[in-house]
Protein backbone atom coordinates (compact mmCIF):
# COMPACT_ATOMS: atom_id res chain seq x y z
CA UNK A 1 107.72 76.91 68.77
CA UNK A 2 105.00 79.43 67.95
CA UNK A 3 102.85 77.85 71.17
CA UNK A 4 106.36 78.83 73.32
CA UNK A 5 105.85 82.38 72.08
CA UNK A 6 102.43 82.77 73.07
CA UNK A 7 103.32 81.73 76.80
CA UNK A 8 105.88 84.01 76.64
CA UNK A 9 104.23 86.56 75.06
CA UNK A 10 101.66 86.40 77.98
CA UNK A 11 103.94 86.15 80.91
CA UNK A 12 105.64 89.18 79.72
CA UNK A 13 102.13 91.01 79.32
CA UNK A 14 100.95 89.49 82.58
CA UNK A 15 104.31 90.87 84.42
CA UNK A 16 103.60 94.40 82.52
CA UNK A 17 100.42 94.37 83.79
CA UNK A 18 101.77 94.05 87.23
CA UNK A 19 104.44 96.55 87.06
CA UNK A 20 101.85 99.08 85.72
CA UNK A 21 99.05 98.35 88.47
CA UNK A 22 101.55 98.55 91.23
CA UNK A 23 103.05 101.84 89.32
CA UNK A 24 99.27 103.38 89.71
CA UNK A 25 99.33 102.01 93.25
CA UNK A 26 102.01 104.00 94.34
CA UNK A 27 101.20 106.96 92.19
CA UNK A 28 97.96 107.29 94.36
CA UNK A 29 99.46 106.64 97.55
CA UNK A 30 101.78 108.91 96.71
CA UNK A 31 99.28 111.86 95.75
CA UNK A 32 96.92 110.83 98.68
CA UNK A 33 99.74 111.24 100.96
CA UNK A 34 100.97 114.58 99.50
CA UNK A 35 97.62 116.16 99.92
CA UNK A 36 98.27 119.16 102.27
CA UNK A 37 95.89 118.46 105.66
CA UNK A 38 92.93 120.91 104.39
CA UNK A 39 92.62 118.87 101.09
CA UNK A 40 92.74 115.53 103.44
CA UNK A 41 90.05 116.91 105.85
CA UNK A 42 87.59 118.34 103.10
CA UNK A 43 88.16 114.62 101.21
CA UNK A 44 87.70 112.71 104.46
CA UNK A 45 84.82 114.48 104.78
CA UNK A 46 83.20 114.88 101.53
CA UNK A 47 83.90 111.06 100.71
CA UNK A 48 80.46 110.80 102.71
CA UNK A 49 78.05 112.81 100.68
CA UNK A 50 75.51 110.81 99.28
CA UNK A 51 76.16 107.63 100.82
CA UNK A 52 74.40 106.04 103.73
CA UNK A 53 74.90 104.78 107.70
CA UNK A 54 75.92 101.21 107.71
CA UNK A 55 72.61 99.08 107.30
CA UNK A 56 70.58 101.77 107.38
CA UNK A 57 68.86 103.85 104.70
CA UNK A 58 69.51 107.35 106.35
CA UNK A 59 72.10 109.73 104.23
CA UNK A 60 75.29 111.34 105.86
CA UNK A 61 74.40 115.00 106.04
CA UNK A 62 75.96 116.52 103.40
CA UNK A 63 78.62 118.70 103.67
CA UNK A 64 81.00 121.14 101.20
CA UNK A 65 84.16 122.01 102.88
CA UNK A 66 86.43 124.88 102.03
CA UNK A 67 89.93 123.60 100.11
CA UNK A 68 91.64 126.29 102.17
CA UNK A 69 90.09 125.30 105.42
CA UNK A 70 92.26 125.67 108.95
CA UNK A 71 91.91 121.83 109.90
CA UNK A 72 94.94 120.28 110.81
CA UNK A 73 95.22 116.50 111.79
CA UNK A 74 96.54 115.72 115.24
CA UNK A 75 97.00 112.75 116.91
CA UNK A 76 96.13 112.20 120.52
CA UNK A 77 99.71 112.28 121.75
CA UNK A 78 99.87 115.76 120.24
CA UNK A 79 96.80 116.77 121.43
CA UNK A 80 97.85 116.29 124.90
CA UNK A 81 100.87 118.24 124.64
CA UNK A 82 98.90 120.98 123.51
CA UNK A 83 96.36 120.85 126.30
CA UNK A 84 99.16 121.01 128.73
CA UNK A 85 101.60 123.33 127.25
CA UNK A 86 100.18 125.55 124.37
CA UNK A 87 97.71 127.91 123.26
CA UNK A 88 95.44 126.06 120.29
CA UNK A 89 91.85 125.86 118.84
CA UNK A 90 90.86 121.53 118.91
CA UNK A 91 88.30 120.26 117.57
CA UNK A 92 87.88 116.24 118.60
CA UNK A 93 85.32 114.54 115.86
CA UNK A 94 84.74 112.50 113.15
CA UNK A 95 83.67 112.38 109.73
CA UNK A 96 80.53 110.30 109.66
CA UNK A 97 79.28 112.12 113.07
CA UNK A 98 76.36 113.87 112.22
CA UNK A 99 76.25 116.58 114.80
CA UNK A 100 80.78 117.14 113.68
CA UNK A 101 78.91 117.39 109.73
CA UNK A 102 76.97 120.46 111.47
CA UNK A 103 79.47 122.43 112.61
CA UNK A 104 82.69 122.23 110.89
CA UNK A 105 82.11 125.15 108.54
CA UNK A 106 80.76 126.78 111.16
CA UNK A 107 84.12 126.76 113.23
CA UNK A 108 86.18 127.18 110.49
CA UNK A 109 84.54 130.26 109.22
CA UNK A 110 85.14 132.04 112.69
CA UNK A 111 88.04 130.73 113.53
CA UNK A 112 89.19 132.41 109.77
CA UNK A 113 87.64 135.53 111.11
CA UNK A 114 89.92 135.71 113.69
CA UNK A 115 93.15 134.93 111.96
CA UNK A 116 93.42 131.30 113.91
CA UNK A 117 96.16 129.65 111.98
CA UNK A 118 95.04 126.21 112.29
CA UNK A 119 92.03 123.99 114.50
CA UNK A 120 93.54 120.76 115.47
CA UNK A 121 91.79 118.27 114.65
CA UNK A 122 91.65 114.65 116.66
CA UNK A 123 89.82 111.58 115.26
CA UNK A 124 88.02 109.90 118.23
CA UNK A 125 86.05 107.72 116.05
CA UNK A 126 88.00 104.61 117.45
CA UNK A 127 90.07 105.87 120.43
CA UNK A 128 86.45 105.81 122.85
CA UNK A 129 85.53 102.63 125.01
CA UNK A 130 82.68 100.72 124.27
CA UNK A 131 79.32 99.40 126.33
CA UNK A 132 76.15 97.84 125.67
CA UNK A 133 73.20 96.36 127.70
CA UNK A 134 73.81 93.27 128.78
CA UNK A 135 70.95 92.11 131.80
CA UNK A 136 69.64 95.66 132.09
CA UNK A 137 73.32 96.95 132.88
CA UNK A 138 76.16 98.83 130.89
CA UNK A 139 78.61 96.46 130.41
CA UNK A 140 82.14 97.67 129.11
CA UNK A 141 82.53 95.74 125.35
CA UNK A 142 86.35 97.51 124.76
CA UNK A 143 88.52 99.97 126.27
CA UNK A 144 89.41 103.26 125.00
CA UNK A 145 93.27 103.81 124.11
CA UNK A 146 95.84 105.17 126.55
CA UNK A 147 95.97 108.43 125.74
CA UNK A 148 91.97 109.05 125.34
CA UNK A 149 91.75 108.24 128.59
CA UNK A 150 94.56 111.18 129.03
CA UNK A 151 92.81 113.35 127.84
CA UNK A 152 89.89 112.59 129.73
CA UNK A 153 91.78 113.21 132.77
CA UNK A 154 92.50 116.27 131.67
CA UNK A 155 88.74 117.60 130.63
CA UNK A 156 87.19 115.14 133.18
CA UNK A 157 86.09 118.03 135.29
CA UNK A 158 83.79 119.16 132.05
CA UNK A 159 82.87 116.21 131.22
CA UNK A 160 79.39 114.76 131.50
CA UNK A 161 78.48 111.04 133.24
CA UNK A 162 77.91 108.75 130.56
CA UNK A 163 75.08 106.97 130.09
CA UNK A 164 73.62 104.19 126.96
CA UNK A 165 70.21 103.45 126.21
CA UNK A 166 68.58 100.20 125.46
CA UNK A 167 66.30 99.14 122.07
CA UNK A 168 63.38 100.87 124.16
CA UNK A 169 65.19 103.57 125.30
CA UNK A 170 66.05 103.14 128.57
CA UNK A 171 69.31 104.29 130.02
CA UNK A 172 71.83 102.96 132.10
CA UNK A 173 74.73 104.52 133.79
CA UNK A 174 78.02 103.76 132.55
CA UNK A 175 80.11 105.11 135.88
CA UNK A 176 82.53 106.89 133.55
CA UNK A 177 82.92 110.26 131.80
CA UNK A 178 82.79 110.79 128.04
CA UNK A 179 84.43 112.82 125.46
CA UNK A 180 81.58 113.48 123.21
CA UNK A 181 81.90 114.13 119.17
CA UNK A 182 81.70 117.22 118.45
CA UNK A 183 84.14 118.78 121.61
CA UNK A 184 85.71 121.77 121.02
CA UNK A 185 88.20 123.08 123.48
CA UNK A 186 90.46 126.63 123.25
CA UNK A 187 93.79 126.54 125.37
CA UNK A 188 96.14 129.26 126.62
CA UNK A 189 99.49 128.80 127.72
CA UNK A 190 97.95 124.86 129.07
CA UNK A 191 95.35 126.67 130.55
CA UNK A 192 91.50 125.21 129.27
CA UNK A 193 89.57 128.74 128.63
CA UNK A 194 86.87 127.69 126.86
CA UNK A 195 85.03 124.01 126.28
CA UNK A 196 81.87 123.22 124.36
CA UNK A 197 80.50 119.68 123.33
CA UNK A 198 77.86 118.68 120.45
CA UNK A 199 76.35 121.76 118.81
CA UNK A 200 72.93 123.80 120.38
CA UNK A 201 70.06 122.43 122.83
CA UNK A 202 67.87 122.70 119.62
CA UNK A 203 69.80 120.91 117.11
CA UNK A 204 68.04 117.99 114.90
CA UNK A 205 70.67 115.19 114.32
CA UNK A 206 71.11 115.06 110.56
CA UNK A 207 69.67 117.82 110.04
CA UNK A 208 72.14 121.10 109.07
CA UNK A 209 71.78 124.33 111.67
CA UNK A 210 69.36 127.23 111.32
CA UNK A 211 70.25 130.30 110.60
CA UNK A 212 69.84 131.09 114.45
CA UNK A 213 71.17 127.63 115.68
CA UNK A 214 74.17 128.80 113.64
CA UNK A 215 74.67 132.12 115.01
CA UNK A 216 74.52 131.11 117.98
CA UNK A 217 76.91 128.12 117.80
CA UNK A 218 79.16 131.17 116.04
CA UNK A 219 78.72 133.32 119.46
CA UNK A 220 80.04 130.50 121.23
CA UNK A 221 83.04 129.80 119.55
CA UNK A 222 83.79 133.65 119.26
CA UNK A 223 83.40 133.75 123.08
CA UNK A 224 86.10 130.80 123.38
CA UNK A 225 88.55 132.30 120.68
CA UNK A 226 88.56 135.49 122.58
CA UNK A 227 89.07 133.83 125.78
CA UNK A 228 92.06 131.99 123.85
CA UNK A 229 93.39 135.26 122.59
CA UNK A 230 93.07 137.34 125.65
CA UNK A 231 96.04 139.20 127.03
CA UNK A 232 94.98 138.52 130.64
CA UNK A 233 97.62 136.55 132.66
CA UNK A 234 97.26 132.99 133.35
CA UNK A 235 98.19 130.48 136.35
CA UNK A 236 101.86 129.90 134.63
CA UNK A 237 101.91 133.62 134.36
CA UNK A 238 101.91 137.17 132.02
């Protein structure tokens, strides 16, 4: 009898076990899914500080992102409808790219200057086909998703050739173009008034901005905001 209790003594403190883990489950599914998109970005973001590249010993560069930043997530459906139809501030990136780490701050702190209500934000991290070398030529690995390659057709005419380097760092031509990490692109009315890729001709990968690499990423972005804001008609009109 007393053996009879302890087995059911434990399956009821096994199922309560269950019932609470799954209960703290939800809870933070829950709370990660109610976090507004500026408290997802600066945790996607964040997540990386102090930790390293896959096999590697380098460090993400570390970044602190404002809670009340202006990043809002975007898929690439939604992206294209703004590139044809609106006027919007995107930013296409990813967390762990070292040149996005850069510049974030950087375009959120202007685009606050100017009373931008939100930067769209588009994860290409695994929307991008793949190559490698394979006997000495580029060799597509895996395609790109439908509507990356939408976009491209949209930006292809600012868009750069693509090209991948070997272990010795030779490079091959892939024959394609390439939406690079960090892009940043200001639209009016479906119009494209500004586009800039990566950060400044000087800029160290993994390595934060200067002063003057930062002012004059800042000048850039200004120019593109005011090109976004402008009152001048457009090819759909005034």
């Amino acid at each position: 009898m007393e053996k009879n209790q302890k087995i059911l003594l434990g399956i009821i403190a096994f199922i309560f076990a269950v019932v609470i883990g799954i209960g703290v489950y939800l809870f933070i599914e829950r709370d990660d899914k109610s976090l507004s998109d500026a408290a997802k970005f600066k945790k996607e973001y964040e997540s990386l500080n102090g930790k390293t590249y896959e096999g590697t010993d380098i460090e993400y560069l570390e970044v602190k992102v404002d809670k009340d930043n202006l990043f809002k997530y975007a898929s690439e459906e939604e992206a294209l409808k703004l590139l044809k139809n609106d006027t919007a501030l995107i930013y296409f990136g990813f967390a762990p790219c070292p040149y996005c780490r850069s510049m974030i701050n950087i375009l959120n702190d202007v685009a606050k200057e100017n009373e931008i209500k939100n930067i769209y934000y588009v994860d290409i991290l695994n929307s991008r086909d793949t190559y490698e070398v394979i006997n000495g030529q580029a060799v597509k690995i895996s395609s790109g998703t439908e509507n990356y390659y939408k976009i491209l057709d949209i930006l292809k005419k600012y868009l750069t050739d693509y090209e991948i380097s070997d272990k010795d760092g030779k490079s091959y031509p892939t024959g394609v173009k390439r939406l690079y990490a960090p892009t940043v692109v200001a639209v009016k009315d479906g119009q494209i008034v500004g586009f800039h890729e990566v950060t400044v001709d000087t800029a160290v990968k993994g390595k934060h901005l200067t002063k003057e690499e930062a002012s004059q990423l800042k000048d850039i972005y200004q120019t593109m905001i005011d090109e976004m804001n402008s009152d001048m008609c457009t090819s759909k009109g005034c």
